[in-house]
Protein backbone atom coordinates (compact mmCIF):
# COMPACT_ATOMS: atom_id res chain seq x y z
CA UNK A 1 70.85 -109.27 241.10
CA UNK A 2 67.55 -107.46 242.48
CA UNK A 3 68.06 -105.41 245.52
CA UNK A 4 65.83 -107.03 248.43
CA UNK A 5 65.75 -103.75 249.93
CA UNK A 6 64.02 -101.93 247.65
CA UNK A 7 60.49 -102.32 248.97
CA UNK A 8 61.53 -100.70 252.22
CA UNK A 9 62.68 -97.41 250.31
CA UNK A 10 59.39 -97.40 249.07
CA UNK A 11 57.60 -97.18 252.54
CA UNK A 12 60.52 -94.88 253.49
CA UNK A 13 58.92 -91.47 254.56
CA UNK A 14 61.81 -90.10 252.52
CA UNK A 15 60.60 -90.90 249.26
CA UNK A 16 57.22 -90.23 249.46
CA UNK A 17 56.96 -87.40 247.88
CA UNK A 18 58.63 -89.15 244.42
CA UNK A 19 58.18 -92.82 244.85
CA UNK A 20 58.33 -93.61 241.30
CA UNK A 21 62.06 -94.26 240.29
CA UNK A 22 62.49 -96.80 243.03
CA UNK A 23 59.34 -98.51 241.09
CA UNK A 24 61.09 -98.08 237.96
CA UNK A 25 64.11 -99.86 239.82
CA UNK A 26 61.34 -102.75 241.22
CA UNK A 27 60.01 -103.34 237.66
CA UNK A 28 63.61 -104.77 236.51
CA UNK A 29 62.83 -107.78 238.15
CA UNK A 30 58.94 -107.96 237.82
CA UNK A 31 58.58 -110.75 240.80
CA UNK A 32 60.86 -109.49 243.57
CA UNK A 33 61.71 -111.53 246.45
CA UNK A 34 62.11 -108.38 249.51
CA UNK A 35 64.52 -109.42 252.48
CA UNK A 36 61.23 -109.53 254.80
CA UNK A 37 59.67 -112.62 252.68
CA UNK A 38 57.58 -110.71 250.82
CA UNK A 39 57.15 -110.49 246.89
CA UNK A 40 56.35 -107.31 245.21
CA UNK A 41 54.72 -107.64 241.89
CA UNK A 42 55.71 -104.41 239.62
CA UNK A 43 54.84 -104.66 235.71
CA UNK A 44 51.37 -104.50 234.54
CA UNK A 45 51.29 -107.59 232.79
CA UNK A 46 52.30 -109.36 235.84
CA UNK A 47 49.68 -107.65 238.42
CA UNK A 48 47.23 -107.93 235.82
CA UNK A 49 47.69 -111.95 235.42
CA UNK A 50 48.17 -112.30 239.77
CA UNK A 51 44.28 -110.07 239.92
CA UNK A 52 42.52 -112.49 238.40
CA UNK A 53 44.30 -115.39 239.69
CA UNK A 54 42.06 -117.67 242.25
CA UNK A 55 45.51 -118.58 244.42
CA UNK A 56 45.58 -115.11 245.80
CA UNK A 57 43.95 -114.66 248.86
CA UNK A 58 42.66 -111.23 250.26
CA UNK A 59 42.59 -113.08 253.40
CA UNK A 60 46.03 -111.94 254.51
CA UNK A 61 45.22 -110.59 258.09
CA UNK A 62 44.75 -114.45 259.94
CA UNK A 63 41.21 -113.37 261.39
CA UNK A 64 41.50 -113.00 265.05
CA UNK A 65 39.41 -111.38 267.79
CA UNK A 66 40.08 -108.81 270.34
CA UNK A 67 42.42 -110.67 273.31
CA UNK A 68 40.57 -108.95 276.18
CA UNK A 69 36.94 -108.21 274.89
CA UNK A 70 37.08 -111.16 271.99
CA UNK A 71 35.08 -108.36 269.83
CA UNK A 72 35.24 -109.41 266.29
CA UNK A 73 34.53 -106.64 265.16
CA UNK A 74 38.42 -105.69 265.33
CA UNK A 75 39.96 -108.46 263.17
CA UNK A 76 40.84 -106.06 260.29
CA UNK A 77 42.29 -103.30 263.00
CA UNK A 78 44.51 -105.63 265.30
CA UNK A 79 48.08 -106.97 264.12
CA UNK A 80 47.94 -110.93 263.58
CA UNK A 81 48.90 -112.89 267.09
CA UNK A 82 49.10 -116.41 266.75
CA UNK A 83 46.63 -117.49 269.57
CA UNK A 84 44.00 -115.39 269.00
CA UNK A 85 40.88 -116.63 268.70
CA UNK A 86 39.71 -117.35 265.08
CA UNK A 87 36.77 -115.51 263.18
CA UNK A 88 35.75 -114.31 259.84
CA UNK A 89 33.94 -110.95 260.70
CA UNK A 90 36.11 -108.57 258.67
CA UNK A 91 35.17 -105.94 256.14
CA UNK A 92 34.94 -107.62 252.29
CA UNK A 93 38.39 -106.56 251.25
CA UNK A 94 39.59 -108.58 253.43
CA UNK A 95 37.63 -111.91 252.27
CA UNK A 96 37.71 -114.45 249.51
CA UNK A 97 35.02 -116.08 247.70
CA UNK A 98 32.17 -117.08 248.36
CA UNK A 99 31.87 -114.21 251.80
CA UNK A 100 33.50 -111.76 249.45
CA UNK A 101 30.92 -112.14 246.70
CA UNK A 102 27.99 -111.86 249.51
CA UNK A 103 28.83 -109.18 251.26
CA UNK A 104 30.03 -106.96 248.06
CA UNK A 105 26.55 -107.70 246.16
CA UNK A 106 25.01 -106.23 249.13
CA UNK A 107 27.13 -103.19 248.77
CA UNK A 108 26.82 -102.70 245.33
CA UNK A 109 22.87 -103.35 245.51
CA UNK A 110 23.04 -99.91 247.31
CA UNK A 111 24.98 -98.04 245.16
CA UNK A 112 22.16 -97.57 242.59
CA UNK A 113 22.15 -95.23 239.66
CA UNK A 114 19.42 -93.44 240.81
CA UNK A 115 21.60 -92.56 244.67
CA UNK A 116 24.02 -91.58 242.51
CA UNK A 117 22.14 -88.97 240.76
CA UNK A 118 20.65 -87.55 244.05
CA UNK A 119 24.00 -87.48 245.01
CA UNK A 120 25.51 -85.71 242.41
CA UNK A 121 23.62 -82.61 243.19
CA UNK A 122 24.79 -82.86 246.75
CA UNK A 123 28.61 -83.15 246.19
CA UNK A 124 28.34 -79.86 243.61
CA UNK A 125 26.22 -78.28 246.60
CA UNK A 126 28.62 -79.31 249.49
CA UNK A 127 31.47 -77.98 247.01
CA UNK A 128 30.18 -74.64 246.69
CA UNK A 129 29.99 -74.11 250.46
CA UNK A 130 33.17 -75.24 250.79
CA UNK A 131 34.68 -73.08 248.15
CA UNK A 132 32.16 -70.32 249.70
CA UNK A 133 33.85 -70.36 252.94
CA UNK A 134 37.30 -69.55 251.39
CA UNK A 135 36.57 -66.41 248.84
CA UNK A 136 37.99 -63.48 251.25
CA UNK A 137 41.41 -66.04 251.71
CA UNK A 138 44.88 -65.21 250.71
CA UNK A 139 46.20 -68.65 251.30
CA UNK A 140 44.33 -71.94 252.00
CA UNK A 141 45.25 -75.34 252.90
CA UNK A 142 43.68 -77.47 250.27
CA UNK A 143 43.32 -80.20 252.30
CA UNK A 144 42.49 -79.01 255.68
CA UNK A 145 39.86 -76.91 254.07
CA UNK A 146 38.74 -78.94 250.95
CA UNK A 147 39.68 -82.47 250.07
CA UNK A 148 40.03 -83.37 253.54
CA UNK A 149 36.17 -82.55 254.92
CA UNK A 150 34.33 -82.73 251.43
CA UNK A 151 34.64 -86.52 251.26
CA UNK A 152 33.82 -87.41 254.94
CA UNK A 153 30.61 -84.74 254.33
CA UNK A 154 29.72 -87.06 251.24
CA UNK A 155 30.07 -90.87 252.88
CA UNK A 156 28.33 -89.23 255.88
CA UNK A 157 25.13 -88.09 253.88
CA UNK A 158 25.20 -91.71 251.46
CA UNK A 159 25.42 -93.40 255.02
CA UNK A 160 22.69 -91.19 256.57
CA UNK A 161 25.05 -90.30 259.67
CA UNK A 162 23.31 -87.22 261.59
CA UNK A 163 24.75 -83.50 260.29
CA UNK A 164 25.70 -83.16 263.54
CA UNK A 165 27.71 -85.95 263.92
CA UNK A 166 30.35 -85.85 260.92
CA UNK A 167 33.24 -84.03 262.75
CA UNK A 168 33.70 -86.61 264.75
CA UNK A 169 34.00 -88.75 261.81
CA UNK A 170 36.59 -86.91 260.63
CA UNK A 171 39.38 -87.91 263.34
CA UNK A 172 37.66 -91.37 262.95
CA UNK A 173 38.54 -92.10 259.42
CA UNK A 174 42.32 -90.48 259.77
CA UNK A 175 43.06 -92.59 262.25
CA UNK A 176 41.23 -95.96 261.21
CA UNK A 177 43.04 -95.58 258.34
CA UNK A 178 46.25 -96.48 259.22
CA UNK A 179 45.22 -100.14 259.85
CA UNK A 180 45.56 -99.89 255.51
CA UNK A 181 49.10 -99.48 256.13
CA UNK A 182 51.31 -102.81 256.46
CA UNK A 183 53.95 -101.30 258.45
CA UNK A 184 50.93 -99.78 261.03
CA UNK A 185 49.91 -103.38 261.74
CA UNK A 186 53.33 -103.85 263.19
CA UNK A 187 53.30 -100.82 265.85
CA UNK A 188 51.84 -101.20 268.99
CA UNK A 189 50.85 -97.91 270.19
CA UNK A 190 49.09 -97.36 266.64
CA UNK A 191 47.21 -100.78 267.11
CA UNK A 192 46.03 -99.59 270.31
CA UNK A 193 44.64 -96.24 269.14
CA UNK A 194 43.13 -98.32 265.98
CA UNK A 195 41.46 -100.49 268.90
CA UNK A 196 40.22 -97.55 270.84
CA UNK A 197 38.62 -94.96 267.84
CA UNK A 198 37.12 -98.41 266.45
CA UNK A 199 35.38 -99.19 270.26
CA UNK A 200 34.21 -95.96 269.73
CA UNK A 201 32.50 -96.14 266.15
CA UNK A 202 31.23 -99.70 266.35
CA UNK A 203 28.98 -98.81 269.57
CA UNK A 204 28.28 -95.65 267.21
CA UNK A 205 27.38 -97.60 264.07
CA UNK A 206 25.51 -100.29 266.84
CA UNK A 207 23.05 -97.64 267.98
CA UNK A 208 22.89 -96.17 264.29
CA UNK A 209 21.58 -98.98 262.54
CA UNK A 210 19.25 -99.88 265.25
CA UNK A 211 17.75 -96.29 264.91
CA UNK A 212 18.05 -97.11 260.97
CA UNK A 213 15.78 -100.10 261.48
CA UNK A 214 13.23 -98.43 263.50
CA UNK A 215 13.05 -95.71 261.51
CA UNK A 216 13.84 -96.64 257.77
CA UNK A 217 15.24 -93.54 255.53
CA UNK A 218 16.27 -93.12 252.26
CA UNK A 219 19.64 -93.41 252.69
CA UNK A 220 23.08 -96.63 252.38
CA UNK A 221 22.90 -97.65 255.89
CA UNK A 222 19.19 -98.39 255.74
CA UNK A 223 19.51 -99.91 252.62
CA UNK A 224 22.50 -102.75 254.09
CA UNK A 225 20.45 -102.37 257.44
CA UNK A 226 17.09 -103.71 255.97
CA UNK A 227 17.63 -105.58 252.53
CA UNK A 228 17.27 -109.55 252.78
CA UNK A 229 18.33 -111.11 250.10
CA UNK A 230 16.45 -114.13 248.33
CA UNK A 231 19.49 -116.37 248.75
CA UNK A 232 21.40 -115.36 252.11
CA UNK A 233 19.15 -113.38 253.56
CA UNK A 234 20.21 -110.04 255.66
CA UNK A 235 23.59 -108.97 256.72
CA UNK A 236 24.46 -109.63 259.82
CA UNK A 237 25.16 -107.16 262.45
CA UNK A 238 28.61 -107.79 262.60
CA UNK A 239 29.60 -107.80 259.21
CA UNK A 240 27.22 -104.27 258.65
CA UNK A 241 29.51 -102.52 261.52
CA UNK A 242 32.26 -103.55 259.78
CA UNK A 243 31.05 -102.91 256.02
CA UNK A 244 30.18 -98.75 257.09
CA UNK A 245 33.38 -98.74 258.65
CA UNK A 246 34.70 -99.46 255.69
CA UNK A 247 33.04 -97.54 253.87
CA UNK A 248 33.73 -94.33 255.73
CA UNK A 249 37.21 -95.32 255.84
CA UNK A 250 37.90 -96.28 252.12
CA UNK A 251 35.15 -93.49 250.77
CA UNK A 252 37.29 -90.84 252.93
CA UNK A 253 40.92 -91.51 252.87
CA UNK A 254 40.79 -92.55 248.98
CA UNK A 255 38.99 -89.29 247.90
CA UNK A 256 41.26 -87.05 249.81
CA UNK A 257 44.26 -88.21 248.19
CA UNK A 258 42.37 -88.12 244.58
CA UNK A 259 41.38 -84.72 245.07
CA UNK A 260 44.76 -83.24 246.82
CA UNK A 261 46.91 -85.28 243.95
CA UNK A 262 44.79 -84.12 241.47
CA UNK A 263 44.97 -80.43 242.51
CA UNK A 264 48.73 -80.57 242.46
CA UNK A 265 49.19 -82.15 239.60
CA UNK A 266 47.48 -79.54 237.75
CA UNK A 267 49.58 -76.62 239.44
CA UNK A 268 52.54 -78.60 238.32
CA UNK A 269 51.33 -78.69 234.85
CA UNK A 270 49.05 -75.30 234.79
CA UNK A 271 48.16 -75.87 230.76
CA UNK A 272 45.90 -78.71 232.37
CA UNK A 273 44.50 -76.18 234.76
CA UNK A 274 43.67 -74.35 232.08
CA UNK A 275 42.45 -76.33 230.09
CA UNK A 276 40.15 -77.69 232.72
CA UNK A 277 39.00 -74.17 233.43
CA UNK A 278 37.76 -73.68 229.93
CA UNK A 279 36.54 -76.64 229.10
CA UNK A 280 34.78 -78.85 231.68
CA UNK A 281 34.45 -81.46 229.44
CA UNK A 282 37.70 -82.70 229.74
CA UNK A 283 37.79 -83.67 233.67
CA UNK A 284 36.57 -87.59 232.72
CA UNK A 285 39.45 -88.22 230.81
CA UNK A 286 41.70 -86.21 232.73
CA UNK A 287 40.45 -87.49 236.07
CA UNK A 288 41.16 -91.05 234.54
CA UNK A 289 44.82 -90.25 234.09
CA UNK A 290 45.35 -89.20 237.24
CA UNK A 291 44.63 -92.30 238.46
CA UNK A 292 47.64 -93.64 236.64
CA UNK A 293 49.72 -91.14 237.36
CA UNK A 294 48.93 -90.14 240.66
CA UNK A 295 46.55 -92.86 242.46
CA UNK A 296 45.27 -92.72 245.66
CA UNK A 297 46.75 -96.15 246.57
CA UNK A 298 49.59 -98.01 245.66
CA UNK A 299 49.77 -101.15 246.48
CA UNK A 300 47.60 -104.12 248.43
CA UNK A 301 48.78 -107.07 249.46
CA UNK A 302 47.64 -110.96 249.36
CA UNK A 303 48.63 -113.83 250.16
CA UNK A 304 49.19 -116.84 247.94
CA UNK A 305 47.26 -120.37 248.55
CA UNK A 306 49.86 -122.31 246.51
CA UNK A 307 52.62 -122.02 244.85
CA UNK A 308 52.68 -119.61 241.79
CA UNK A 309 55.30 -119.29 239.08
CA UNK A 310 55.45 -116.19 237.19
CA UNK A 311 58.37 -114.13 235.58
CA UNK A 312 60.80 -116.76 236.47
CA UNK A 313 59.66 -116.97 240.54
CA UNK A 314 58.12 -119.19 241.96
CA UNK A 315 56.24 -117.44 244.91
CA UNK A 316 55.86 -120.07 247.85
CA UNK A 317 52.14 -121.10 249.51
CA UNK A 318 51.53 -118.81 252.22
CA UNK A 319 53.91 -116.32 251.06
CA UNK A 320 52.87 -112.38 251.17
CA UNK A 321 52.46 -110.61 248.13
CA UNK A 322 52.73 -106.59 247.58
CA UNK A 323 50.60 -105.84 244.12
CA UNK A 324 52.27 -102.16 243.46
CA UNK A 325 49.42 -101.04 241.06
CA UNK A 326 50.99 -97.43 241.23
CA UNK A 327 54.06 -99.48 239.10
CA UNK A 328 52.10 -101.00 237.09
CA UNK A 329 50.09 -97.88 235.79
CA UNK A 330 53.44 -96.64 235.05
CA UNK A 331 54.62 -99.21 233.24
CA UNK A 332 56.89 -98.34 230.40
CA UNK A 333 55.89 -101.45 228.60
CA UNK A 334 52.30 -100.65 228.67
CA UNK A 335 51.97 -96.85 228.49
CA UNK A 336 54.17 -95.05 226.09
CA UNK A 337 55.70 -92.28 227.76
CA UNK A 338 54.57 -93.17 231.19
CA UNK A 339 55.92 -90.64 233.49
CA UNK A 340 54.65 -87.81 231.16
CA UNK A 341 50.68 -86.59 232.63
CA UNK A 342 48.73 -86.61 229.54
CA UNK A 343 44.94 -86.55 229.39
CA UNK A 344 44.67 -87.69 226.36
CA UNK A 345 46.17 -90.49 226.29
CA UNK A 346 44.26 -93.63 224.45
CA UNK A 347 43.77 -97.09 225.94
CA UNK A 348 44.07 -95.89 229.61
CA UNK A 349 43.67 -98.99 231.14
CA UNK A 350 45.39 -98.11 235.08
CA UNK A 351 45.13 -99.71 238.55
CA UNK A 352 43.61 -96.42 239.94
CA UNK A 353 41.16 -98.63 241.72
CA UNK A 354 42.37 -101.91 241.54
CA UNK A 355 41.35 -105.07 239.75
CA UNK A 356 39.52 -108.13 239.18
CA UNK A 357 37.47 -109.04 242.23
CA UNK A 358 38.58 -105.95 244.48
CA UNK A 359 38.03 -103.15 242.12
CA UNK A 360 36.62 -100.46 244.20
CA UNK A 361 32.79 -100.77 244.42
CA UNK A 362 33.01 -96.58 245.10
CA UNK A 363 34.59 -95.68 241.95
CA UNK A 364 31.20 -94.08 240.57
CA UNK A 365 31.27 -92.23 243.44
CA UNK A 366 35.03 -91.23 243.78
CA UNK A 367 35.15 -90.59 240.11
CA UNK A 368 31.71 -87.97 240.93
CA UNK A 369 34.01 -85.87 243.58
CA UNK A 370 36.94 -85.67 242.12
CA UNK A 371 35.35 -84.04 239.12
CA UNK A 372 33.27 -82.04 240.68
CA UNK A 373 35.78 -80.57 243.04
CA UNK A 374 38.76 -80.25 240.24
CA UNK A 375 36.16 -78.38 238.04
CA UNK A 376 34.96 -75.77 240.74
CA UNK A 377 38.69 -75.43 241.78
CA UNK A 378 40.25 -74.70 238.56
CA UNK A 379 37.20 -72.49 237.80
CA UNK A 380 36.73 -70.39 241.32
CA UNK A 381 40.77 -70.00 242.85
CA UNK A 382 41.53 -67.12 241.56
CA UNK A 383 45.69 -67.43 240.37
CA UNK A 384 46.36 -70.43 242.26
CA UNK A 385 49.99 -70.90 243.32
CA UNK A 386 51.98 -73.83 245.06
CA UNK A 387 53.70 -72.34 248.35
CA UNK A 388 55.93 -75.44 249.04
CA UNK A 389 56.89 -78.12 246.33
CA UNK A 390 56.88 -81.08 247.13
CA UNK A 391 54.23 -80.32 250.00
CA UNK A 392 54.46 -82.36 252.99
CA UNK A 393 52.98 -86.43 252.95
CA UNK A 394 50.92 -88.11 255.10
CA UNK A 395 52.74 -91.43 256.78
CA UNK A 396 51.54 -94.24 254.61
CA UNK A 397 53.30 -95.31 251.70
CA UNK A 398 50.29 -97.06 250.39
CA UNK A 399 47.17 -94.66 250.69
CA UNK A 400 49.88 -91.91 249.46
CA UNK A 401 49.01 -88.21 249.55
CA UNK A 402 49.71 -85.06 250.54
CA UNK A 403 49.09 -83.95 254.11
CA UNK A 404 48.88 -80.68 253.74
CA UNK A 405 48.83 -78.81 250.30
CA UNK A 406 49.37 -74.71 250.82
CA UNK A 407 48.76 -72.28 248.25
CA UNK A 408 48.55 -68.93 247.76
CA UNK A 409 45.32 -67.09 246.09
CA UNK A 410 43.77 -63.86 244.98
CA UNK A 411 40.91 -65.06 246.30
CA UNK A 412 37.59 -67.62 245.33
CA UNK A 413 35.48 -66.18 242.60
């Protein structure tokens, strides 16, 4: 008989640091029926059949409006109440076909091979600095000083957000965040934070793209600003305040946790390190593990349209569904040896960033940090060690990672 309970050990701050054998647990029964009505999806087979199936909806917030101000803007932010008014401005991971497909070929339009490049150059240069700032240190904080402000410093520049203005995007993202986090759409004094920061940064992003229009630069923001497209023309204001938003949000958090899970991993396995220290040539492959074995996120959720059987369940219409990709990508039936961090493994086909429809349209860019900043780490910290292990976690259970990651140095070379 499958436990019903086992979903909310998962989001238990208690087993954040090792969430893995509850999954192990969950993927018994690969369609689980929780006691709050949800189903949680575990085995990769299973996820990887619901991801492509067109009776899952990413519309699982019912769109609603601010009750006081009626700003759309705050659909995504605000917990579900049943009279609020009705809207679709929300960011496109939270729409279906055919908004979805609109808004993300926008995006994607803007992440061009050529920003990339120009990018590239940027990220190594920002993680020098970074790195620069530390080489007298004895102990850092890898996260307040590293993986926490490099990725903010990296969406801000791709957005074309002032110098000036990215610490304030820092507290921004952190707390924006937590509208990602199921159980954070519940609490009221989070929701009203979420609905204060995002007053703040849509009247920000407002102003920004007007100065972006008046001004065209070479920069994202312009780019979703400006570009009409032959068939539906040019974003509209509210969905563009939304879209950056998202963008900061998902381009910050994500990184952070790839980057901070990434660094640990390797001090818990220092052959890795080492490896990676000699031989740069490694950190694609071994940046693609990671995202099985530590992801950044670890589960979504959807909502079905009508009634789906698989593995022996039929999941109701309307029903919520939790995809655990973090199980999946540890699936014992799909990854020999699963629990066991191996770079080198063959056929590494993980739910780092998703699937189907939703697969993260930064992964270029995500993939571009995290090497960048694993290389100069394992080649500049001089004897890296772990001071606490397991470090402390940050509150979510599904944008999982380390909130602070302490180690002691002989300084940066």
């Amino acid at each position: 008989m499958p436990d019903p309970n086992l979903f909310a050990a998962v989001k238990d701050p208690a087993n954040r640091p090792n969430p893995y054998p509850l999954y192990a647990r969950l993927r018994e029964t690969p369609v689980a029926l929780q006691h709050d009505g949800s189903y949680v999806v575990t085995t990769h087979a299973a996820l990887r059949a619901l991801v492509f199936d067109p009776r899952l909806s990413s519309e699982d917030l019912p769109p609603i409006s601010h009750p006081r101000t009626g700003n759309p803007f705050k659909d995504w932010i605000v917990n579900p109440i049943k009279d609020y008014v009705r809207t679709k401005h929300r960011p496109f991971i939270f729409r279906d076909p055919p908004d979805h497909d609109v808004l993300r070929r926008h995006v994607t339009r803007q992440f061009t091979p050529e920003r990339l490049r120009t990018m590239h150059g940027r990220v190594d240069a920002l993680v020098a600095d970074l790195l620069d700032r530390c080489r007298d240190a004895r102990t850092i904080d890898l996260v307040d000083h590293f993986s926490y402000p490099l990725p903010v410093m990296v969406i801000c520049e791709l957005l074309g957000v002032p110098h000036e203005d990215e610490p304030r995007f820092h507290g921004w993202a952190t707390q924006l965040a937590t509208a990602l986090e199921p159980d954070a759409r519940e609490d009221e004094e989070t929701k009203g934070r979420n609905i204060e920061t995002f007053d703040v940064i849509a009247a920000y992003m407002q102003d920004l793209i007007r100065e972006k229009r008046r001004h065209p630069q070479d920069d994202l923001l312009t780019g979703l600003a400006t570009y009409e497209d032959p068939k539906v023309g040019r974003m509209g204001d509210y969905d563009l305040i939304a879209t950056a938003i998202l963008l900061l949000i998902a381009g910050h958090e994500t990184t952070v946790n790839l980057i901070t899970n990434g660094m640990l991993t390797l001090l818990r396995f220092p052959e890795h390190l080492e490896r990676l220290r000699a031989d740069p040539e490694i950190a694609p492959r071994l940046i693609e593990e990671l995202l099985r074995y530590e992801p950044p996120v670890h589960f979504r959720t959807r909502k079905a349209l009508a009634d789906i059987r698989m593995e022996g369940v039929t999941i109701p219409q309307g029903a919520p569904i939790v995809l655990l990709f973090a199980s999946g990508s540890r699936d014992p039936a799909r990854f020999p040896d699963p629990d066991r961090f191996d770079p080198d493994r063959e056929d590494n086909q993980h739910f780092g960033f998703g699937g189907s429809l939703h697969f993260c349209v930064g992964a270029p860019l995500a993939r571009m940090e995290a090497e960048a900043a694993l290389v100069a780490l394992a080649q500049r910290l001089r004897n890296p060690r772990l001071i606490e292990d397991p470090p402390p976690y940050r509150p979510g259970a599904s944008l999982r990672g380390p909130q602070h990651l302490r180690l002691a140095i002989e300084g940066v070379a």
